[in-house]
N, C-alpha and C. Protein backbone atom coordinates (compact mmCIF):
# COMPACT_ATOMS: atom_id res chain seq x y z
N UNK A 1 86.32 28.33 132.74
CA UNK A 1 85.64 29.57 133.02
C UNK A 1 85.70 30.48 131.80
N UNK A 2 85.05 30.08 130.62
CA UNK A 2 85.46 30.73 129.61
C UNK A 2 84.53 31.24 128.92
N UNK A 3 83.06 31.35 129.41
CA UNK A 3 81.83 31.55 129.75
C UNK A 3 81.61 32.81 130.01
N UNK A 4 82.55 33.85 130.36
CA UNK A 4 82.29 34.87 131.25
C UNK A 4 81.27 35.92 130.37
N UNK A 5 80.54 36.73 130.76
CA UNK A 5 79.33 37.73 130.56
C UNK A 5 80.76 38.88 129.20
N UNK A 6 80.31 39.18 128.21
CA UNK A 6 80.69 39.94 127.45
C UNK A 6 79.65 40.95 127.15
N UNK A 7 80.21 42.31 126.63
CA UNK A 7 79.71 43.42 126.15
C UNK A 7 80.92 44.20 125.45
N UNK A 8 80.17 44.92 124.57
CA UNK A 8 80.36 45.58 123.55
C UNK A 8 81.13 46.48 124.15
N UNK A 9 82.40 46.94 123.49
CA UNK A 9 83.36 47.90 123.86
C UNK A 9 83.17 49.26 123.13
N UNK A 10 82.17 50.02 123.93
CA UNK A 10 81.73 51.67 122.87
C UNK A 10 81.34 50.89 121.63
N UNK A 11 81.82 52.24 120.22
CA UNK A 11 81.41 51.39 119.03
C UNK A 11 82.08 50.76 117.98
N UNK A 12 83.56 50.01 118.73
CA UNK A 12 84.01 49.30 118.20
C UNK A 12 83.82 48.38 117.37
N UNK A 13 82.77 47.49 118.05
CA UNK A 13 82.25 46.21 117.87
C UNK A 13 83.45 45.43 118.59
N UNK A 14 84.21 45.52 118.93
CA UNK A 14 84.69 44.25 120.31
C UNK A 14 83.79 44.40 121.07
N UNK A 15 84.45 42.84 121.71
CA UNK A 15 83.70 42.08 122.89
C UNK A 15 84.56 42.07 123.91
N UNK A 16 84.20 42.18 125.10
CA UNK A 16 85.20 42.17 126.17
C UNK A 16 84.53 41.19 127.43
N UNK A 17 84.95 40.68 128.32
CA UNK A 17 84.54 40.77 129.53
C UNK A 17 84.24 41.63 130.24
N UNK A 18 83.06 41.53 131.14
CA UNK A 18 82.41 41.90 131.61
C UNK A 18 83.82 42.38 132.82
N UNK A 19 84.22 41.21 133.34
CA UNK A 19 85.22 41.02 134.30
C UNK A 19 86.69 41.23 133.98
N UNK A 20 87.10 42.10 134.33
CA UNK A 20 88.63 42.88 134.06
C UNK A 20 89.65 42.38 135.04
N UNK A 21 90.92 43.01 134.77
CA UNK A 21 92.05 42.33 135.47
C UNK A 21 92.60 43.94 135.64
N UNK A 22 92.58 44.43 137.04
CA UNK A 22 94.19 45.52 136.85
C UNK A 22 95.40 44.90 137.64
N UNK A 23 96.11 45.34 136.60
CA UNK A 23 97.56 44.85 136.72
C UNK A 23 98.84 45.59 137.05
N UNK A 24 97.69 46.30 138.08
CA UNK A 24 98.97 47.42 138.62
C UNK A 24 100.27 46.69 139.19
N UNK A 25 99.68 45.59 140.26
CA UNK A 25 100.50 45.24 141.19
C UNK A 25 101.34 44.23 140.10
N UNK A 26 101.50 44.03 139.44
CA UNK A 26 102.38 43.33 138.68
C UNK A 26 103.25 44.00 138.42
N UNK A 27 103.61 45.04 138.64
CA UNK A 27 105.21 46.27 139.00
C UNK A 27 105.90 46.12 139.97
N UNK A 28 105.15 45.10 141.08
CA UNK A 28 105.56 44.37 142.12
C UNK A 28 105.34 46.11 143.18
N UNK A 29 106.21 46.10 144.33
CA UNK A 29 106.41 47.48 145.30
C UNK A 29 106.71 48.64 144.82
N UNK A 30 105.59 49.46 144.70
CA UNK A 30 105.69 50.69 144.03
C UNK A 30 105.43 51.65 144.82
N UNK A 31 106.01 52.47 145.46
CA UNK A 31 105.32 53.83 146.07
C UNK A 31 104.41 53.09 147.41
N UNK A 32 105.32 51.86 148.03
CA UNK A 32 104.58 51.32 149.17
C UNK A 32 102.86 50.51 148.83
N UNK A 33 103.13 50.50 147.41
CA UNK A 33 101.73 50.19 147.37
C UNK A 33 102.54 48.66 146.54
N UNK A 34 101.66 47.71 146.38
CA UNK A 34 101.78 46.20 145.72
C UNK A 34 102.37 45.21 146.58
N UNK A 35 102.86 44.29 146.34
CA UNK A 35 103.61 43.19 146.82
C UNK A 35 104.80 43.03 146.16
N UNK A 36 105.81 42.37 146.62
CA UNK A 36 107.34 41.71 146.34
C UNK A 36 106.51 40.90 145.30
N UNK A 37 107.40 40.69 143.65
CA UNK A 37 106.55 39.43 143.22
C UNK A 37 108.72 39.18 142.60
N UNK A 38 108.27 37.77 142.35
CA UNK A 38 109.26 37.07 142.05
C UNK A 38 109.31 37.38 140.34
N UNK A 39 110.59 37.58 139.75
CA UNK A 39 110.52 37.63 138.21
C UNK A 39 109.41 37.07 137.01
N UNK A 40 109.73 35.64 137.39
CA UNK A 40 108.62 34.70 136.69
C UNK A 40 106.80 35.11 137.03
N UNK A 41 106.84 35.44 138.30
CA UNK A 41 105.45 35.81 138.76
C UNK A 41 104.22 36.57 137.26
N UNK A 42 104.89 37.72 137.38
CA UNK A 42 103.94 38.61 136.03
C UNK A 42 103.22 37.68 135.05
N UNK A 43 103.96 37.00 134.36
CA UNK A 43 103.65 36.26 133.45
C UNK A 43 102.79 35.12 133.93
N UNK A 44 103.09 33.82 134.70
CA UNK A 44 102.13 32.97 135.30
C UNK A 44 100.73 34.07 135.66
N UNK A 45 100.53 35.05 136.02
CA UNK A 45 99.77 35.48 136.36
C UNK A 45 98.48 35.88 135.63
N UNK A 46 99.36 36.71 134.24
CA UNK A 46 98.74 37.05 133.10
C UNK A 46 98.23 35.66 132.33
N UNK A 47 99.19 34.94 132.37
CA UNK A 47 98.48 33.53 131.35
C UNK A 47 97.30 32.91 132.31
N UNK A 48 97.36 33.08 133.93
CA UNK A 48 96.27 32.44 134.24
C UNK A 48 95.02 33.49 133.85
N UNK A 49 94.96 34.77 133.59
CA UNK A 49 93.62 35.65 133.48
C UNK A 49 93.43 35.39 132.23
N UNK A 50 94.22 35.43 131.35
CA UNK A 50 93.82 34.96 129.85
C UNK A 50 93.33 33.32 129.84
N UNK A 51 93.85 32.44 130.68
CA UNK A 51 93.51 31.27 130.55
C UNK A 51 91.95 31.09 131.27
N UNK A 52 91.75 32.02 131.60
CA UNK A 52 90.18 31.89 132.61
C UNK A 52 89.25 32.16 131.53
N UNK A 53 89.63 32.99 130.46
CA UNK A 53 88.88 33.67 129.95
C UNK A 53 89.07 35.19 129.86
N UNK A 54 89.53 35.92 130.60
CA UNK A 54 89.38 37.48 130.56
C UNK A 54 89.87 37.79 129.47
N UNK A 55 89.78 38.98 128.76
CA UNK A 55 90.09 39.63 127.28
C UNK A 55 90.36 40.80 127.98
């Protein structure tokens, strides 16, 4: 999936995905908001959005 739709970031000249990642919940239970995540979790998580493609 590495294909994904890009555009221009303002007038940087980067390229980004179209398709973003927020990574709030990767703080795991915050203020009743996210999920329990296990230590290792964050990371598997992040390498799978970078591994899809997302920037």
């Amino acid at each position: 999936m590495t294909d994904l739709p890009k555009r221009q970031l303002g007038r940087t000249g980067i390229e980004v995905t179209t398709l973003g990642f927020g990574a709030l919940e990767l703080w795991g239970v915050v203020a009743g908001i996210g999920r329990p995540l296990e230590p290792s979790e964050p990371e598997l998580i992040l390498n799978a959005v970078l591994d899809a493609g997302i920037n």
